[in-house]
N, C-alpha and C. Protein backbone atom coordinates (compact mmCIF):
# COMPACT_ATOMS: atom_id res chain seq x y z
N UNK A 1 191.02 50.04 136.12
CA UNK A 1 190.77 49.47 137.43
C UNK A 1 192.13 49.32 138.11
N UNK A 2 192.40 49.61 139.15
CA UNK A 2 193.50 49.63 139.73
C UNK A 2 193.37 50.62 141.28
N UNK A 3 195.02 51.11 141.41
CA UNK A 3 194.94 51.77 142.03
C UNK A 3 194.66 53.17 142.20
N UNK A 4 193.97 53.82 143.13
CA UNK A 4 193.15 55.29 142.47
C UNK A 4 194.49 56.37 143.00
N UNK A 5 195.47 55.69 143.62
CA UNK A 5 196.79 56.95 143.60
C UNK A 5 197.50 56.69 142.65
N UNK A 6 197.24 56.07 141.34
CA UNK A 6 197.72 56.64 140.10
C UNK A 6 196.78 56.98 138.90
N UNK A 7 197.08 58.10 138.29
CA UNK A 7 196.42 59.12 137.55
C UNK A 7 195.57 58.77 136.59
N UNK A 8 196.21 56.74 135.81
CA UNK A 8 195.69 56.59 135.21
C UNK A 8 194.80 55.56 135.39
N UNK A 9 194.73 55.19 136.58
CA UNK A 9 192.86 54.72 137.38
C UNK A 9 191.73 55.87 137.04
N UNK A 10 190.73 54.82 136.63
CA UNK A 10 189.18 55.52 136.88
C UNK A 10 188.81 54.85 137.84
N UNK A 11 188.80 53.44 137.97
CA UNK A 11 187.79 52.69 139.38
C UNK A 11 188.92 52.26 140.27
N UNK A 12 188.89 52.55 141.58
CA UNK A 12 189.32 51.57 142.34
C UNK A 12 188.64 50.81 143.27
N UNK A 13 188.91 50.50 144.35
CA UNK A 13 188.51 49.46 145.17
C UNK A 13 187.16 49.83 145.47
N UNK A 14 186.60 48.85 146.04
CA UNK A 14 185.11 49.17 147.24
C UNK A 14 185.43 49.06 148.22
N UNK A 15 184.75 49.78 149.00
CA UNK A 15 185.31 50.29 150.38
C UNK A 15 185.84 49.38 151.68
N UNK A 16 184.92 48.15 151.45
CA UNK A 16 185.23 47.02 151.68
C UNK A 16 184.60 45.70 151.66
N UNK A 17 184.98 44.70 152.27
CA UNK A 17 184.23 43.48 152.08
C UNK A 17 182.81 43.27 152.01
N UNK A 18 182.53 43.91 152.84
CA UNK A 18 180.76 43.74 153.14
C UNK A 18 180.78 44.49 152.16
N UNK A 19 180.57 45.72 151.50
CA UNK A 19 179.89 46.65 150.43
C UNK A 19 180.37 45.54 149.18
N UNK A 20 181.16 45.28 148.91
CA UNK A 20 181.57 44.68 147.96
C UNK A 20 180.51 43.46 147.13
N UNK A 21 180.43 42.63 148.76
CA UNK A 21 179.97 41.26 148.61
C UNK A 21 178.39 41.60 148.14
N UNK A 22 177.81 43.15 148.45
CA UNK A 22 176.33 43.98 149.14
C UNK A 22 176.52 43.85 147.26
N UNK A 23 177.36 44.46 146.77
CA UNK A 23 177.73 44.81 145.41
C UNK A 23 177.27 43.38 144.07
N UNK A 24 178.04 42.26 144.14
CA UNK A 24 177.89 41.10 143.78
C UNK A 24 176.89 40.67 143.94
N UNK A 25 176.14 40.74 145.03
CA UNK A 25 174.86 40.25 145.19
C UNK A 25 173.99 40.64 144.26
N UNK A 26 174.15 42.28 144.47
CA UNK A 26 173.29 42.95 143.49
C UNK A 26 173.44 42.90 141.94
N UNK A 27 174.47 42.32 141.46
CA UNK A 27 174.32 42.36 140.36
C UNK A 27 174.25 40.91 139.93
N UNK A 28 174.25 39.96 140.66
CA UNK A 28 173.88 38.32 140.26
C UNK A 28 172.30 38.50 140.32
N UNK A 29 171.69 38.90 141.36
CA UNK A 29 169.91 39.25 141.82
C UNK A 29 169.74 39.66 140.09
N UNK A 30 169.70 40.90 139.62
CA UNK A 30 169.74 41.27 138.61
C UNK A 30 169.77 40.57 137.30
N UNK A 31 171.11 40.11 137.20
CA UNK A 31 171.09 39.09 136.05
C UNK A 31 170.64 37.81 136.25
N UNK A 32 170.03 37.16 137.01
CA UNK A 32 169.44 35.88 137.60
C UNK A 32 167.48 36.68 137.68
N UNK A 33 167.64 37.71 137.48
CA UNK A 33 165.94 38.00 137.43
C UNK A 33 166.05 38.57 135.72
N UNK A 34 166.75 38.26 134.56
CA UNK A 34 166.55 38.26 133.54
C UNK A 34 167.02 39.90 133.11
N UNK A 35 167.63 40.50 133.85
CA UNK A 35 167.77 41.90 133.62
C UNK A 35 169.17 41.85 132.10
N UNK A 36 169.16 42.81 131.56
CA UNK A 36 170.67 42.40 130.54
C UNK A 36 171.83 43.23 131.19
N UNK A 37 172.70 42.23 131.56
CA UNK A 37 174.28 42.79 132.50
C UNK A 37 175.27 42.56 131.59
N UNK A 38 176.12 43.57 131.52
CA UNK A 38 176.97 44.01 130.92
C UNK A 38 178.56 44.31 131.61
N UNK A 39 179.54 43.51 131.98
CA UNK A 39 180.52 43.13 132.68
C UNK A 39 181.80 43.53 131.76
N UNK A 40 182.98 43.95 131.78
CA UNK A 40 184.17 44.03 131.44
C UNK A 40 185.10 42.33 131.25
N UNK A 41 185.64 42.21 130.80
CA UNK A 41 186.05 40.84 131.05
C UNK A 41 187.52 40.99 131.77
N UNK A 42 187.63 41.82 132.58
CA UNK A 42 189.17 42.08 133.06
C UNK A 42 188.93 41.53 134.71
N UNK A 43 190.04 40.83 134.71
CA UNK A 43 190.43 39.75 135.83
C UNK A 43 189.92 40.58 137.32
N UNK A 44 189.27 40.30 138.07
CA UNK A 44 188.81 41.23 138.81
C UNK A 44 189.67 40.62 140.16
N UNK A 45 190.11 41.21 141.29
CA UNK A 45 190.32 40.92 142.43
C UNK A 45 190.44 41.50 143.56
N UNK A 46 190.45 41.16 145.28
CA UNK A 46 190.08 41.62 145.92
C UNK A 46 189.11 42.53 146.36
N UNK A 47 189.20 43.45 146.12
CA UNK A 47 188.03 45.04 146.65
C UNK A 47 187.50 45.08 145.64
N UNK A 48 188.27 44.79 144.32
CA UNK A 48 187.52 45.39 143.36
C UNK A 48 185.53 44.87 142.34
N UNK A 49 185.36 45.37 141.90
CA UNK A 49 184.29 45.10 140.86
C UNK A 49 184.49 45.42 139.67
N UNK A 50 184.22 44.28 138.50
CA UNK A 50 184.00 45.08 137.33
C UNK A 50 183.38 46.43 137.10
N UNK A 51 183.38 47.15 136.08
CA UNK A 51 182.07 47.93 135.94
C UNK A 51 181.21 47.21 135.28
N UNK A 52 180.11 47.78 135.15
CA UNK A 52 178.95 47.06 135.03
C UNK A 52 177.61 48.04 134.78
N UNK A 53 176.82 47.26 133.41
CA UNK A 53 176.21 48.14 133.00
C UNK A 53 175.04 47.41 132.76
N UNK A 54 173.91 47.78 133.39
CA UNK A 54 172.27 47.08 134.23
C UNK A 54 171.36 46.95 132.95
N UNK A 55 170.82 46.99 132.24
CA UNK A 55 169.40 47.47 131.39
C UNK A 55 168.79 47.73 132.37
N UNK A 56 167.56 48.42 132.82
CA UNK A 56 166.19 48.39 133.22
C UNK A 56 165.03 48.74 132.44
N UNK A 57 164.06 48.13 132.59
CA UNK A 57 162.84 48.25 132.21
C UNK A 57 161.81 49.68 132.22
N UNK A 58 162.16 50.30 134.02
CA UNK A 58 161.10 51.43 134.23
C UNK A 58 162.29 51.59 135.79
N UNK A 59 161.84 52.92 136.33
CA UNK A 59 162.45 53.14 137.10
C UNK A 59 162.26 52.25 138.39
N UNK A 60 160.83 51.78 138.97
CA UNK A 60 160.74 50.66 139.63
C UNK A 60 161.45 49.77 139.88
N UNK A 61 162.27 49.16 138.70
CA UNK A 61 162.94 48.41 139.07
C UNK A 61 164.71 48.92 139.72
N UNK A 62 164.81 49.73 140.46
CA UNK A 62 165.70 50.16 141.32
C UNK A 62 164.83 50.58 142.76
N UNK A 63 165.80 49.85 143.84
CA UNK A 63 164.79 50.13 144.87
C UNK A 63 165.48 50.80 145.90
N UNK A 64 166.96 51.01 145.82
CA UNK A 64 168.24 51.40 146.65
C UNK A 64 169.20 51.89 145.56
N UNK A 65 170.13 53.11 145.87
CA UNK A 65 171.48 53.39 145.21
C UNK A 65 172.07 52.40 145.40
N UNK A 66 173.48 52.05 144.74
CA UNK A 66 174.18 51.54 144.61
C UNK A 66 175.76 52.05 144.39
N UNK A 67 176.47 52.14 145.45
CA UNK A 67 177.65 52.87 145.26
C UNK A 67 178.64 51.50 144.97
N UNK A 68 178.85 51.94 144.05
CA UNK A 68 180.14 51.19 143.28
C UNK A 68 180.09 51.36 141.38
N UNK A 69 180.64 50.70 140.92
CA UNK A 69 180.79 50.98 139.60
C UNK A 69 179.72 50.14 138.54
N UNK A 70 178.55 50.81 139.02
CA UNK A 70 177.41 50.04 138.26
C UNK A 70 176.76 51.30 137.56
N UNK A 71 176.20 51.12 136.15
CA UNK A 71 175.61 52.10 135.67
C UNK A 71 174.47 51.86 135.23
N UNK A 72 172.86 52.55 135.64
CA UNK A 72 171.57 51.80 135.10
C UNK A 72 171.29 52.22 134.02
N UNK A 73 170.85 51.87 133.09
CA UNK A 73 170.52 52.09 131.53
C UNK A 73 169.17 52.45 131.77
N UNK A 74 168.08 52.77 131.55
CA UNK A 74 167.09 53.20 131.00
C UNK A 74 166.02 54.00 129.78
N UNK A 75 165.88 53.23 128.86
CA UNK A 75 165.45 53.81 127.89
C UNK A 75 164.30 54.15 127.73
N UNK A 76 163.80 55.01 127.10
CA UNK A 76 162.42 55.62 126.81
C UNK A 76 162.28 56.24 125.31
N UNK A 77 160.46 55.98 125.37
CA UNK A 77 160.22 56.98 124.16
C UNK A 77 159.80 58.51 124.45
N UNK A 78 159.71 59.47 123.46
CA UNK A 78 159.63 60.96 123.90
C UNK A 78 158.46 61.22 124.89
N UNK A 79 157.50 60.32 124.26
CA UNK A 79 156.18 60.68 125.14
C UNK A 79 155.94 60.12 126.04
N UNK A 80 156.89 59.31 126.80
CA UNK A 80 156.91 59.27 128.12
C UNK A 80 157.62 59.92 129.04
N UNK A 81 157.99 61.27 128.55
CA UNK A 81 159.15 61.80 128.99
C UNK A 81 158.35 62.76 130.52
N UNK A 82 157.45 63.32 130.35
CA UNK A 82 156.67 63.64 131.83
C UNK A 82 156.39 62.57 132.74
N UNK A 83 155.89 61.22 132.41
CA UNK A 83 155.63 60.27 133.33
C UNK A 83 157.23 60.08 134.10
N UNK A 84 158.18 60.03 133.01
CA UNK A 84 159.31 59.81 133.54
C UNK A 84 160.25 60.61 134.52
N UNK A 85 159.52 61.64 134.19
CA UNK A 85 160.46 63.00 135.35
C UNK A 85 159.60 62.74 136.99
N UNK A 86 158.23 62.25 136.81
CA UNK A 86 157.62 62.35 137.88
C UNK A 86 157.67 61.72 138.53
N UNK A 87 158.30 59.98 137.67
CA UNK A 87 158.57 58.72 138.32
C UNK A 87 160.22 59.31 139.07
N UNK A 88 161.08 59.46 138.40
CA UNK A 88 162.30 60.28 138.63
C UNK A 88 162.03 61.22 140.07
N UNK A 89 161.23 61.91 140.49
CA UNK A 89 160.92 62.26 141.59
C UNK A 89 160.38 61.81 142.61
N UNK A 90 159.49 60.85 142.27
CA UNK A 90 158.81 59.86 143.16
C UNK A 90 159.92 58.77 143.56
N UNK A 91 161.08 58.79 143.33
CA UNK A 91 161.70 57.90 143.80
C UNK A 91 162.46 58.24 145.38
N UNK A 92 162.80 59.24 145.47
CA UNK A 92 162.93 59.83 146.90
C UNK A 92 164.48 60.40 146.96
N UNK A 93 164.97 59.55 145.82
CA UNK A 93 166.56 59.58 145.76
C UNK A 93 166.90 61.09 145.11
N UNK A 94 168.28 61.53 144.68
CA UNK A 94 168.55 62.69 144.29
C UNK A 94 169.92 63.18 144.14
N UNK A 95 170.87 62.28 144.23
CA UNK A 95 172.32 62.08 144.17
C UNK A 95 172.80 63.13 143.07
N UNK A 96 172.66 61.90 141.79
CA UNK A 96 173.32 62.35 140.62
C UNK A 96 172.19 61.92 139.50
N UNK A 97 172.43 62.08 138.44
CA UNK A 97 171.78 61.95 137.25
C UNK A 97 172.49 62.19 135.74
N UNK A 98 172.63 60.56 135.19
CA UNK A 98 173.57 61.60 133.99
C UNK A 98 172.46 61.45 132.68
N UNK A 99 172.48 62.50 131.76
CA UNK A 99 171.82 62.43 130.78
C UNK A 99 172.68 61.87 129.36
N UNK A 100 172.19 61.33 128.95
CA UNK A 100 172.53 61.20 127.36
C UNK A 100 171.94 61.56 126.48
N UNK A 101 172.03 62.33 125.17
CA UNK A 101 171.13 62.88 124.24
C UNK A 101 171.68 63.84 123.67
N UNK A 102 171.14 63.84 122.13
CA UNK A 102 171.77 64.94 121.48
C UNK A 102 170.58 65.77 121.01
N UNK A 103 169.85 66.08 121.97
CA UNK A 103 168.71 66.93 121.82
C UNK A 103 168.57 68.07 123.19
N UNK A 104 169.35 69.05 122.99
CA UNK A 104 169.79 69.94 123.92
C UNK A 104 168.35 70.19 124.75
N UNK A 105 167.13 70.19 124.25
CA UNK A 105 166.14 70.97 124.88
C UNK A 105 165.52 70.14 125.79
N UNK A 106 165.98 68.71 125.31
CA UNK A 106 165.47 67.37 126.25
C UNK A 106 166.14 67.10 127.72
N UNK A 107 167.51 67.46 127.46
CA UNK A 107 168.76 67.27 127.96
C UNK A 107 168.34 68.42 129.48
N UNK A 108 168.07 69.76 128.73
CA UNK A 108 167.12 70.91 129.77
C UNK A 108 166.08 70.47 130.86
N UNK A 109 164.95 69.27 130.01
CA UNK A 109 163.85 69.64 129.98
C UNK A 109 164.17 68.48 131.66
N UNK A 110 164.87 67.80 131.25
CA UNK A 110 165.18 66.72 132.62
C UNK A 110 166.01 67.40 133.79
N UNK A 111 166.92 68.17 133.28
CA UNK A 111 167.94 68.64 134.40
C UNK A 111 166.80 69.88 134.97
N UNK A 112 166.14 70.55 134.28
CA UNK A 112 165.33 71.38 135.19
C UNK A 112 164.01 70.90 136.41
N UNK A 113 163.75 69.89 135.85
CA UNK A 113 162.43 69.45 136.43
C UNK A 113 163.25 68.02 137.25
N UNK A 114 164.13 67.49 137.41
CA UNK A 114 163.91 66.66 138.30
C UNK A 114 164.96 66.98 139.30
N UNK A 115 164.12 66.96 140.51
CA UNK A 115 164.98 67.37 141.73
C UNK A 115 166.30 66.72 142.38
N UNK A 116 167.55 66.75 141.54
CA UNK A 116 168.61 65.94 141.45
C UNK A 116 169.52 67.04 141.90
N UNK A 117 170.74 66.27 142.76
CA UNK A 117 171.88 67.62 143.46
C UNK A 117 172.67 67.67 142.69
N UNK A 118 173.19 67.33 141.31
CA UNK A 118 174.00 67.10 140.60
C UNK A 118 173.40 66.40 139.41
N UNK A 119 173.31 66.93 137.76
CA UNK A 119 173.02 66.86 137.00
C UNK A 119 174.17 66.41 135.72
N UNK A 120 174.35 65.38 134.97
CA UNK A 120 175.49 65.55 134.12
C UNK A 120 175.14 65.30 132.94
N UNK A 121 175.38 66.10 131.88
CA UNK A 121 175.23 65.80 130.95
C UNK A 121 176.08 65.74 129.63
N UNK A 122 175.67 64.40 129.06
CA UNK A 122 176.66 64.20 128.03
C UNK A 122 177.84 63.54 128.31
N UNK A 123 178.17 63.64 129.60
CA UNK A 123 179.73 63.24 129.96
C UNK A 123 179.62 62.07 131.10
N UNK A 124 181.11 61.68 131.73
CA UNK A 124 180.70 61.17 132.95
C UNK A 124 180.03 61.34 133.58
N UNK A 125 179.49 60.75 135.22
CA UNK A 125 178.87 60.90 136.28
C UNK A 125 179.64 60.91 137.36
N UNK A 126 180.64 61.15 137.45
CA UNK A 126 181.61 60.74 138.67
C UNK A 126 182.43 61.92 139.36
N UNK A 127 182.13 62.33 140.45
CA UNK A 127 182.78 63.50 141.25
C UNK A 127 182.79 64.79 140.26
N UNK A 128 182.24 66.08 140.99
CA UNK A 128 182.01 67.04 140.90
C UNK A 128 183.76 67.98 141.17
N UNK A 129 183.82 68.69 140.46
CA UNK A 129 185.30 69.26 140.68
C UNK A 129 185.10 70.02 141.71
N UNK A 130 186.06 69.54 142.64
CA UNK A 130 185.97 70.02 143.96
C UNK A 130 186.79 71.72 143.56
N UNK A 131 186.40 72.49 144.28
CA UNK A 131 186.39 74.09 144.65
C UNK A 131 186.06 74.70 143.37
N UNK A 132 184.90 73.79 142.18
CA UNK A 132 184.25 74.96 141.55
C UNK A 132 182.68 74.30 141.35
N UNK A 133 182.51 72.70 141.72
CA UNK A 133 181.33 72.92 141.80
C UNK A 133 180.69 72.32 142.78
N UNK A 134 179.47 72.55 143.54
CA UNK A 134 178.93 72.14 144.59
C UNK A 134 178.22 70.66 144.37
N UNK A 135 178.76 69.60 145.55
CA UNK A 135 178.06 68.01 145.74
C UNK A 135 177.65 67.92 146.31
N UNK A 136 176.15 67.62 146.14
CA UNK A 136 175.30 67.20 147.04
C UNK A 136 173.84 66.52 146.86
N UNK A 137 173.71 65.65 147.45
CA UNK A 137 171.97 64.74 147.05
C UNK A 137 170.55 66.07 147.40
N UNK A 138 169.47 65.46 147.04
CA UNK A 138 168.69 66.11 147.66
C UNK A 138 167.72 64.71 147.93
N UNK A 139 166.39 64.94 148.79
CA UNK A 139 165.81 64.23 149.59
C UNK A 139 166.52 62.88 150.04
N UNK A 140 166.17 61.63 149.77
CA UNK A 140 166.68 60.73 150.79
C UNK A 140 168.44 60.37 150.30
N UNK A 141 168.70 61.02 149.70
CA UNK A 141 170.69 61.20 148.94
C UNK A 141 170.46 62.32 149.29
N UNK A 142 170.32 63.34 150.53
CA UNK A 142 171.19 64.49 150.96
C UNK A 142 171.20 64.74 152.55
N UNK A 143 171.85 65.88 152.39
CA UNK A 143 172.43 65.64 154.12
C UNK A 143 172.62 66.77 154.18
N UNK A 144 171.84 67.90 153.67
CA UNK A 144 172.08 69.26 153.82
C UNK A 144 172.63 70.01 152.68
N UNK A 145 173.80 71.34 153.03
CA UNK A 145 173.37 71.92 151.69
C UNK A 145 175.03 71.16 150.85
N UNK A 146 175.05 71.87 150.33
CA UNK A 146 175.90 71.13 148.85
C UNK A 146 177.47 71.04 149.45
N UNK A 147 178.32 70.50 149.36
CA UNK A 147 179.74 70.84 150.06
C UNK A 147 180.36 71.68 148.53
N UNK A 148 181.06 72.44 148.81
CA UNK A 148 181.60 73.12 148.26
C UNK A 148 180.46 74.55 147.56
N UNK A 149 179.71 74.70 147.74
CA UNK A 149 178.35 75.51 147.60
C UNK A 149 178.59 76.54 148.29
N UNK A 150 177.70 77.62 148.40
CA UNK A 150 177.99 79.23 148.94
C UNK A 150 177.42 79.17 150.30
N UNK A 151 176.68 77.72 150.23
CA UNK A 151 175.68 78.00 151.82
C UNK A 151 176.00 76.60 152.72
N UNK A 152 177.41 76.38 152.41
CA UNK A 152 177.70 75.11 152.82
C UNK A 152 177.92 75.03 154.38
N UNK A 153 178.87 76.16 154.71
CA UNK A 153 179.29 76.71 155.73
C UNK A 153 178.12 77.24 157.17
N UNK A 154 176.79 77.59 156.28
CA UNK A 154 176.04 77.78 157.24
C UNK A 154 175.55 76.49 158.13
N UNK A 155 175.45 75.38 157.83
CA UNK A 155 175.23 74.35 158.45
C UNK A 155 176.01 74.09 159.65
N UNK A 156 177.53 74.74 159.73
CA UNK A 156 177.90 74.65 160.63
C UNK A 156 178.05 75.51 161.54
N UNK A 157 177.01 76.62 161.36
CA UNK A 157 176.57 77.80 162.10
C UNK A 157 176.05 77.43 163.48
N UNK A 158 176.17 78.16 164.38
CA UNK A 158 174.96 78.07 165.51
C UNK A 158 175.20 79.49 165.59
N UNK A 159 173.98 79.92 165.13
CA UNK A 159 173.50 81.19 165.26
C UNK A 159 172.52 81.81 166.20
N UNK A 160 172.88 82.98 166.91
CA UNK A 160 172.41 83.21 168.03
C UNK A 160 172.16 85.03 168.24
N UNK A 161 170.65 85.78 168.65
CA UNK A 161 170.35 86.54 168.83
C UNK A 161 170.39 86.89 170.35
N UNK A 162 171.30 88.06 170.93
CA UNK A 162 171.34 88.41 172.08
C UNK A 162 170.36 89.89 172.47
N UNK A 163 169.66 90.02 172.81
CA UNK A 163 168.83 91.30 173.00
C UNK A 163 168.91 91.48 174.36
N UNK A 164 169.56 92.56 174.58
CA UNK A 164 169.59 92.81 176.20
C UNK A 164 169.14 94.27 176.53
N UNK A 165 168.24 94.59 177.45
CA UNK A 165 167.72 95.25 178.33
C UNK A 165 168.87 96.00 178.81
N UNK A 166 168.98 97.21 179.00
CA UNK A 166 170.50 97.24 179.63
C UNK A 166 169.81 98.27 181.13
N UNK A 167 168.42 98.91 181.20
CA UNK A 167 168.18 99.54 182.10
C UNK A 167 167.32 98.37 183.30
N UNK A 168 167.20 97.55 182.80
CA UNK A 168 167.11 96.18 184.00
C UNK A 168 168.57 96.24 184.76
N UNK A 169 169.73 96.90 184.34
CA UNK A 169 170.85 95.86 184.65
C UNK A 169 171.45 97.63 185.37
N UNK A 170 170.74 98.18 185.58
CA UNK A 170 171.01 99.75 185.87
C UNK A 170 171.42 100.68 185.00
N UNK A 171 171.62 100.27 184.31
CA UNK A 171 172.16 101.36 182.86
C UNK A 171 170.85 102.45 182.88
N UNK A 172 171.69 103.53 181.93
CA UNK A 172 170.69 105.22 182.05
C UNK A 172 170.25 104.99 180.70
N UNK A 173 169.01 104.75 180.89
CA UNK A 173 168.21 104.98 179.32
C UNK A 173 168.43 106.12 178.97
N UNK A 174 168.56 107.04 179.33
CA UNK A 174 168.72 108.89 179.03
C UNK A 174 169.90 108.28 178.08
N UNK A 175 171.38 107.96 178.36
CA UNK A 175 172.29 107.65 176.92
C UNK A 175 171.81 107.50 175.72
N UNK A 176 170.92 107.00 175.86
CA UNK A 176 170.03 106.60 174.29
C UNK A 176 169.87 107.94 173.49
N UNK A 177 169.57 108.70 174.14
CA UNK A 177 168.74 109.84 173.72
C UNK A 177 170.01 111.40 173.30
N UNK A 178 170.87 111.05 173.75
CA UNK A 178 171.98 112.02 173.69
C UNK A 178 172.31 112.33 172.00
N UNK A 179 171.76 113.78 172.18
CA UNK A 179 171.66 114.51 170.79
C UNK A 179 173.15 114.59 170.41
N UNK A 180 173.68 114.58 168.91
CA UNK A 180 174.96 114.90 169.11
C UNK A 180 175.24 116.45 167.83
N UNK A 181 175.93 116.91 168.67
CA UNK A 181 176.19 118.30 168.48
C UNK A 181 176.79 118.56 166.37
């Protein structure tokens, strides 16, 4: 925790007061509704937040992202693993998603089927390496296509078809027709 212009920061600040305070709230709500919170014990100040690590019950109980350094736990058994991809979609969100598991086909079976802009597995969740892989949400976490993606650039297209008549404008339709030798 520190400052993020040196190399050996992972978290720094929140962006500011209000998100911050938006931040605290959310995680007192949480542990004051019986949830199990999981805090760092390092002296926290100004901008900053501990990290912080949620239990939840079912996906329900998240009703908004949360940008800052909070991570939701969710556990399951195997055979809820379809209810769970569908709940996972029914949520509207689509940011990120990190998996944990040492069952490669499980690890698949989530990153293929739930409509997430960014998938991680095994590892962190935090920023996509900029100029090799594409960031971006899908449904209510997106804003179009991926930044750094092959079709990123078209968004800032205005694309435009000109078809012009040219014998309205006196031109010799006969040019058209000129055989070439």
């Amino acid at each position: 925790i520190g400052n993020p212009e040196e190399l050996d920061t992972d978290i720094g600040p929140i962006i500011n007061k209000t998100a911050k305070n938006k931040l605290d709230a959310y995680i007192k709500n949480k542990s004051d509704a019986g949830f199990q919170v999981y805090q760092s014990s390092t002296k926290i100040i100004d901008h900053y937040i501990s990290p912080t690590v949620i239990e939840i019950n079912t996906l329900s109980d998240l009703d908004e992202e949360q940008f800052g350094p909070i991570l939701h736990v969710l556990k399951f058994k195997s055979s809820e693993i379809d209810n769970l991809i569908k709940d996972i979609n029914n949520t509207g969100y689509g940011l990120t998603m990190g998996i944990h598991t040492r069952i490669e086909s499980r690890a698949d079976l989530f990153s293929q089927n739930c409509n997430i802009g960014n998938v991680y597995i095994n590892r962190d969740i935090v920023g996509a390496v900029v100029g090799s892989q594409p960031f971006g949400g899908r449904g209510l976490s997106g804003s179009g296509y991926k930044a750094g993606g092959p079709n990123y650039l078209i968004q800032f297209l205005n694309e435009k078809v000109v078809s012009k008549n040219s014998v309205a404008f006196g031109g010799n339709a006969e040019l058209l027709n000129i055989q070439e030798d």
